[in-house]
Protein backbone atom coordinates (compact mmCIF):
# COMPACT_ATOMS: atom_id res chain seq x y z
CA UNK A 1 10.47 17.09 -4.58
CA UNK A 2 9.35 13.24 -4.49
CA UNK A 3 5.51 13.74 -5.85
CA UNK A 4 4.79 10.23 -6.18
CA UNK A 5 6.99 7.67 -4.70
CA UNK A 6 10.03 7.44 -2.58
CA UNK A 7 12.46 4.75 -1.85
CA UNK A 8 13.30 3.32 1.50
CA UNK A 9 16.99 4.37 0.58
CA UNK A 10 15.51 7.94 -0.88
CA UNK A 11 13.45 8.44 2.63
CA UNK A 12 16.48 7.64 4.80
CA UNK A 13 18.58 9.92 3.31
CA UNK A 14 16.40 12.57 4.24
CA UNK A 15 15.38 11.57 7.48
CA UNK A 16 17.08 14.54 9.37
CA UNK A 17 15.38 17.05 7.06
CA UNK A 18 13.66 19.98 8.86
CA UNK A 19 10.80 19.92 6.10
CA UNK A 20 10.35 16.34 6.32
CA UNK A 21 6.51 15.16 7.62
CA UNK A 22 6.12 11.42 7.65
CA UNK A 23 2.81 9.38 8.35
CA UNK A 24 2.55 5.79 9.19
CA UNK A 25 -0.88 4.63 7.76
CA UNK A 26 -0.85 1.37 8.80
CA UNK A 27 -4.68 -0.25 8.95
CA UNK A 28 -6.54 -3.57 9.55
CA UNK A 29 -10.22 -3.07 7.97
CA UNK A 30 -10.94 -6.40 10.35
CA UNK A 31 -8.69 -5.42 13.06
CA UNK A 32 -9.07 -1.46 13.08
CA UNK A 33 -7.06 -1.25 16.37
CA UNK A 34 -4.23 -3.15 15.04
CA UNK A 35 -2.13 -0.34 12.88
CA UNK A 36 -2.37 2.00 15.62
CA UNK A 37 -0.84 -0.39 18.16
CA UNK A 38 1.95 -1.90 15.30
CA UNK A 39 2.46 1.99 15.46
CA UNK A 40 3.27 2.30 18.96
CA UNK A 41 5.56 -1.13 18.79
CA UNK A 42 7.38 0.38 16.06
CA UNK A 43 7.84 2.64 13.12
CA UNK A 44 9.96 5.13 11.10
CA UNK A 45 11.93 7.64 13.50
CA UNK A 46 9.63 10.38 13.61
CA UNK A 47 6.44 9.41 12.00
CA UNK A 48 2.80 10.40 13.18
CA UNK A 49 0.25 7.89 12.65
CA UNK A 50 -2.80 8.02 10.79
CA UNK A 51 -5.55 6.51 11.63
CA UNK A 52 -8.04 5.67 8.81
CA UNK A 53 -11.36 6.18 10.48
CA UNK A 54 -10.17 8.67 12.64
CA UNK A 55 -8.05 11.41 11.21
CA UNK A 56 -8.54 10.14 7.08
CA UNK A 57 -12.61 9.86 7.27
CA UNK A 58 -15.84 11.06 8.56
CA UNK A 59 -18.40 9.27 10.79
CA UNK A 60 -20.54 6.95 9.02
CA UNK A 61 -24.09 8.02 8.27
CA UNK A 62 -26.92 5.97 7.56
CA UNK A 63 -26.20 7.35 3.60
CA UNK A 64 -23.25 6.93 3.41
CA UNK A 65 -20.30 4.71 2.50
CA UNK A 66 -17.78 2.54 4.95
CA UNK A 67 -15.28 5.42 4.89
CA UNK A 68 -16.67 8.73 4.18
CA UNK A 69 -14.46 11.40 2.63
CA UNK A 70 -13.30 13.84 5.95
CA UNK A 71 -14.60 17.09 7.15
CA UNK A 72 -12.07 19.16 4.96
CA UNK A 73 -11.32 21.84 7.61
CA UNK A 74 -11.24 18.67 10.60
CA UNK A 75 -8.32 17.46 8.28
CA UNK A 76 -6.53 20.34 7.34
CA UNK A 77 -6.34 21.00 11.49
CA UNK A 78 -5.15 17.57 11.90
CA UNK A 79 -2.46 18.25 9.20
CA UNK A 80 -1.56 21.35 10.77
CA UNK A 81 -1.51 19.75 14.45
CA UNK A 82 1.29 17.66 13.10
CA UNK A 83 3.02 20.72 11.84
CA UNK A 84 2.60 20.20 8.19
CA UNK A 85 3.37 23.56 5.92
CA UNK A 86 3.57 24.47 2.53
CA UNK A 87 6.94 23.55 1.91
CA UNK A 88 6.81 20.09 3.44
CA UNK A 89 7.80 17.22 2.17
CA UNK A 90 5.43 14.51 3.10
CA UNK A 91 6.13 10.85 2.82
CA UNK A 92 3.39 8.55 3.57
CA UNK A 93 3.48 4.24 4.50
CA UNK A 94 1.68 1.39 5.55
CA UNK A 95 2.39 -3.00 5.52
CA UNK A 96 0.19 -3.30 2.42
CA UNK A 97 1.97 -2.35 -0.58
CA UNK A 98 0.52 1.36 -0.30
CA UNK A 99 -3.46 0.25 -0.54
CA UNK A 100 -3.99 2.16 2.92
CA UNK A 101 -1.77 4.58 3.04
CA UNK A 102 -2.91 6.23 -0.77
CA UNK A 103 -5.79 7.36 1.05
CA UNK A 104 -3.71 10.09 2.73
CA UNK A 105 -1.42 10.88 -0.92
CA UNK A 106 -4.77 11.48 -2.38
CA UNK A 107 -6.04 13.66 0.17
CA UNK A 108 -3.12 15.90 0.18
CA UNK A 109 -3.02 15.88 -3.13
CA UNK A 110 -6.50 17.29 -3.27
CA UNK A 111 -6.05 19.72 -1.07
CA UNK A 112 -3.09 20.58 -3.13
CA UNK A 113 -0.31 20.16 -1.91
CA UNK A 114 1.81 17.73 -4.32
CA UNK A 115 4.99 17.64 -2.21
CA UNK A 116 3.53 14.01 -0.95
CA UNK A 117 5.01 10.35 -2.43
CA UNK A 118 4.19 7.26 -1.13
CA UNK A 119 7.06 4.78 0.68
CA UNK A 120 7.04 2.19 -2.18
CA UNK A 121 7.19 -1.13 -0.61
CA UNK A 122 6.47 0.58 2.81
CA UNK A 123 6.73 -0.85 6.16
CA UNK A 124 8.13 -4.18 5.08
CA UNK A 125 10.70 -2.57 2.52
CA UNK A 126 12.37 -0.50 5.43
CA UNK A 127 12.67 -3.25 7.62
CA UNK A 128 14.00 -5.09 4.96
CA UNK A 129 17.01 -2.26 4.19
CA UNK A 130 17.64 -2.65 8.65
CA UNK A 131 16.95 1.18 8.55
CA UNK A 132 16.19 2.41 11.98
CA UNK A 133 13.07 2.03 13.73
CA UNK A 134 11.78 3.78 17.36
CA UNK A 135 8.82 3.62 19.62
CA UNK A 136 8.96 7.35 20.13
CA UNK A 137 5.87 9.37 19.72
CA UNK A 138 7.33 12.74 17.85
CA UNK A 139 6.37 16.15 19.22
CA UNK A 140 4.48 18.37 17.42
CA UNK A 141 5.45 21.94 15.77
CA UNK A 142 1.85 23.30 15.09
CA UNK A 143 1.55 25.26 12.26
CA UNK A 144 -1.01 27.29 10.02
CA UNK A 145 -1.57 25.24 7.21
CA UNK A 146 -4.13 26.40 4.93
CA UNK A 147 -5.81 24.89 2.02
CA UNK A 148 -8.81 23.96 0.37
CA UNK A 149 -10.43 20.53 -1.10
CA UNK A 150 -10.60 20.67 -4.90
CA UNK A 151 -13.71 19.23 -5.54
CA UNK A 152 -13.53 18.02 -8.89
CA UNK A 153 -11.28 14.88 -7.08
CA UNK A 154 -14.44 13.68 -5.91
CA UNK A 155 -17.26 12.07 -8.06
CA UNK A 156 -20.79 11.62 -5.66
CA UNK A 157 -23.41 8.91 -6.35
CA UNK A 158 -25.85 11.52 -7.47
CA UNK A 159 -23.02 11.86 -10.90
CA UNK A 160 -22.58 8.63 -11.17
CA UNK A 161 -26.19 7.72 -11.85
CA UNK A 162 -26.37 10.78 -13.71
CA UNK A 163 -23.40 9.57 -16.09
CA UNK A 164 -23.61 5.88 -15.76
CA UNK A 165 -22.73 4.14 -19.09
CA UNK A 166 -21.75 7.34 -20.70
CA UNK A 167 -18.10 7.98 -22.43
CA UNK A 168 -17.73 10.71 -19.71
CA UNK A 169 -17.48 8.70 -16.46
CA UNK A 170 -16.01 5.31 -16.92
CA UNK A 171 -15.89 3.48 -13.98
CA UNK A 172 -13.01 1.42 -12.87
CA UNK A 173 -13.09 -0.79 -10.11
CA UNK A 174 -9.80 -1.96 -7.90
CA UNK A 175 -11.96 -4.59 -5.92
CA UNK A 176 -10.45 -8.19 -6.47
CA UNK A 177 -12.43 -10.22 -9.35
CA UNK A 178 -14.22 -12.44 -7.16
CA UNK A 179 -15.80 -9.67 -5.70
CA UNK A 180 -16.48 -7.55 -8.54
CA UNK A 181 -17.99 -10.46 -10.14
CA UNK A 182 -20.34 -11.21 -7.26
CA UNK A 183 -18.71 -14.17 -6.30
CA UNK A 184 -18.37 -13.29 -2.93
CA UNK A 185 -18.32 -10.18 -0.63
CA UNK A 186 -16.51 -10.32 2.78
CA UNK A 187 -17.19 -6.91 3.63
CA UNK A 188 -20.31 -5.56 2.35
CA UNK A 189 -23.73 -6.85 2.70
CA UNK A 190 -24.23 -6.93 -1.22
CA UNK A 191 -22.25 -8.67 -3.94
CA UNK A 192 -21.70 -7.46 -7.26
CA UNK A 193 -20.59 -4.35 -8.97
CA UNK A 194 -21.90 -0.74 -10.82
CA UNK A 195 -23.30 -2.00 -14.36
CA UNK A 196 -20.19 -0.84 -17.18
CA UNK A 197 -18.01 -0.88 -14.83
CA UNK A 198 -14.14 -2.09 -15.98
CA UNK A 199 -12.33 -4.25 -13.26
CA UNK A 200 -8.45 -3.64 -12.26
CA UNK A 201 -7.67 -5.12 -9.79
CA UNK A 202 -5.45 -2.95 -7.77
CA UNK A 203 -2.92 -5.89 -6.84
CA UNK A 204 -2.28 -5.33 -10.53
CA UNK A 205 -0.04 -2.10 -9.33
CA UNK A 206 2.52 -4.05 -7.79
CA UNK A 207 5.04 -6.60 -8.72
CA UNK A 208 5.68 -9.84 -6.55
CA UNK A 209 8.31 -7.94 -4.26
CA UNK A 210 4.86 -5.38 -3.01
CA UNK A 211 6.48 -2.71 -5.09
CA UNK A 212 4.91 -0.58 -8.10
CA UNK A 213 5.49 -1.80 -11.98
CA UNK A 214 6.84 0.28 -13.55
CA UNK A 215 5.60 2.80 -16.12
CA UNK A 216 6.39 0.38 -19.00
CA UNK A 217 4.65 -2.58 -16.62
CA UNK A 218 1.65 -0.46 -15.69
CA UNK A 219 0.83 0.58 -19.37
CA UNK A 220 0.74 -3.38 -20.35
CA UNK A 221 -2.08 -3.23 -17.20
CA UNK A 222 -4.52 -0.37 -18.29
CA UNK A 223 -3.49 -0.69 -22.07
CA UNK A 224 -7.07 -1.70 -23.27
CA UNK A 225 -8.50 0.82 -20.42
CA UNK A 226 -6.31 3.61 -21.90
CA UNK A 227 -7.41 3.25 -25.57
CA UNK A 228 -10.67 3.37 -25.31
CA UNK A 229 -11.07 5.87 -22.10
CA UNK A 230 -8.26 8.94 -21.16
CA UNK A 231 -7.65 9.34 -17.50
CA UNK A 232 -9.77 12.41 -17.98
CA UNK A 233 -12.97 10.24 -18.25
CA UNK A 234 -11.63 7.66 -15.69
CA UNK A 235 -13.29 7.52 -12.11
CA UNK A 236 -11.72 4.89 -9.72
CA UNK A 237 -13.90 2.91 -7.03
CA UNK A 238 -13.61 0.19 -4.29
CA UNK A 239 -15.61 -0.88 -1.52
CA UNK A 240 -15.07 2.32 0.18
CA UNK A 241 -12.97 4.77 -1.25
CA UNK A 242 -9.81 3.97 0.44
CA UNK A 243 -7.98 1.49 -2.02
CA UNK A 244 -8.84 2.98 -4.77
CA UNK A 245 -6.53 5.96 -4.42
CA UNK A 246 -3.70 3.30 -5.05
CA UNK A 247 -5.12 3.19 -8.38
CA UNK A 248 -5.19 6.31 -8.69
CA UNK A 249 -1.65 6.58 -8.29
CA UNK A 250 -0.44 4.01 -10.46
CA UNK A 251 -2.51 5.80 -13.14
CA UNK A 252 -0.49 8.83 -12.63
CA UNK A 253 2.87 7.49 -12.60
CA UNK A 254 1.82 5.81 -15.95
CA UNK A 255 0.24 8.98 -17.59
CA UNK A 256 0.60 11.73 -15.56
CA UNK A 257 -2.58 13.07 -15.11
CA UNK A 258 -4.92 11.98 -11.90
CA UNK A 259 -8.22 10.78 -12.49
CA UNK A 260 -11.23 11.31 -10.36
CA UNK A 261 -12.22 8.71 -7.10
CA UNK A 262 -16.12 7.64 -6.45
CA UNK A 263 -15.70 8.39 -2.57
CA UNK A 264 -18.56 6.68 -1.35
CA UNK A 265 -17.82 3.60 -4.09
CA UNK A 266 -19.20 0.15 -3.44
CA UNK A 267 -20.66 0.43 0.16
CA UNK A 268 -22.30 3.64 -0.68
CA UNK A 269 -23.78 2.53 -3.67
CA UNK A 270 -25.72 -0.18 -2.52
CA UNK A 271 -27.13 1.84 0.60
CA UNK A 272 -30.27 2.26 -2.01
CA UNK A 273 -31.51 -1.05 -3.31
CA UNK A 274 -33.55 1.34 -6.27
CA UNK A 275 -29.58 1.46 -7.36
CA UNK A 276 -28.39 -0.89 -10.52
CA UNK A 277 -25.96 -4.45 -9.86
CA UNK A 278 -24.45 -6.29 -12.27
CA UNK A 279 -23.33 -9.85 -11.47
CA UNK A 280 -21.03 -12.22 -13.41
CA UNK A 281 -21.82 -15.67 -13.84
């Protein structure tokens, strides 16, 4: 069982396996269109796509953040429409060294099913091994999936202010340091970051081929994180939800044990100005 990651030359040898389920996650927050039609260009032989907003979220509200978490039941009949079952194995990709498609490893993994690794390097490091590629939408084997969201994965606003500063939610954020610092915000409306927050960037993950460190690697990234706070006490944020996953990840390769994720994260938080920002100077 690949629980975590998968190589490209791991993922072809099994690309004939009955209980294989593969999802191309490809996404453009600027473009959102543009994943879905890279999709139907080209992807892995027998891949269903993903599409963030639509099958991975639920509608904005005016409460909410930029990618609410999904209807759990909406999901789990997606999931099932695609024919995924207990004993799947599900490998999940996108172009962007996993920040996308972690959304989707996370999910599954909170609705329990671990059977799920991420396509290190992704799109990019299958083209690069000239493993095969189609247009060809794959048919669907419905089946009865069932599961149910754990919801201690998910930390809400309300617990946040409710343990903000305290030993027992320590909030990391994956957002680049400009942003974090308030420096600039190309998405969101409002600069800044949650006051005690720590910053880790999630480019941090990968080395300079789009790949993940490695265990040794990742512990020299969270070191100082990791003495003073266990993954236990660690919540992960972003601007909504989405990229932080890939932290989440990365934490659990190095320590295995997966932290918590602030769903609503930055673009939730500042939907109430009576809610605290810090800003760096």
């Amino acid at each position: 069982m690949y629980d975590l990651l998968i190589s490209a030359r791991q993922l072809c040898d099994r690309l004939e396996d009955n209980n294989l389920l593969v999802f191309d996650c490809r996404f453009d927050l600027a473009e959102p269109q543009k994943g879905e039609q890279a999709y139907h260009q080209a992807h892995i032989p027998g891949a269903f796509y993903a599409h963030l907003d639509r099958n991975l979220s639920s509608p904005i509200t005016a409460d909410s953040g930029r990618h609410p978490m999904p209807d759990s039941q909406l999901l789990i009949g997606w999931l099932a429409s695609c024919g995924l079952q207990a004993d799947s194995q599900v490998v999940v990709y996108d172009d962007t060294g996993g920040a996308m498609a972690a959304r989707l490893w996370w999910l599954l993994k909170c609705l329990g099913h671990e059977a799920v690794a991420l396509l290190d390097g992704g799109w990019p490091a299958w083209l690069e091994g000239g493993y095969a590629v189609n247009a060809e939408l794959p048919e669907a084997q419905t089946s009865t999936f069932h599961a149910r969201l754990d919801p201690h994965c998910v930390v809400s606003t309300e617990q946040i202010l409710r343990h903000l500063n305290t030993p027992s939610c320590v909030i990391v954020d994956v957002r680049a340091a400009a942003r974090f610092r308030g420096e600039q915000e190309p998405i969101d409306p409002v600069a800044g970051h949650i006051p005690g927050a720590w910053n880790i960037p999630l480019t941090e993950n990968l080395d300079e081929h789009g790949h993940f460190k490695s265990k040794q690697e990742l512990a020299l990234v969270y070191e100082k994180l990791m003495q003073q706070h266990p993954p236990a006490q660690q919540v992960y944020m972003c601007g909504s939800g989405v990229t932080a996953c890939h932290s989440v990840l990365a934490m659990e390769i190095l320590s295995g044990q997966r932290p918590r994720v602030y769903a609503g994260s930055w673009s939730e938080w500042i939907r109430d100005d009576r809610r605290p920002i810090a800003r760096e100077q």
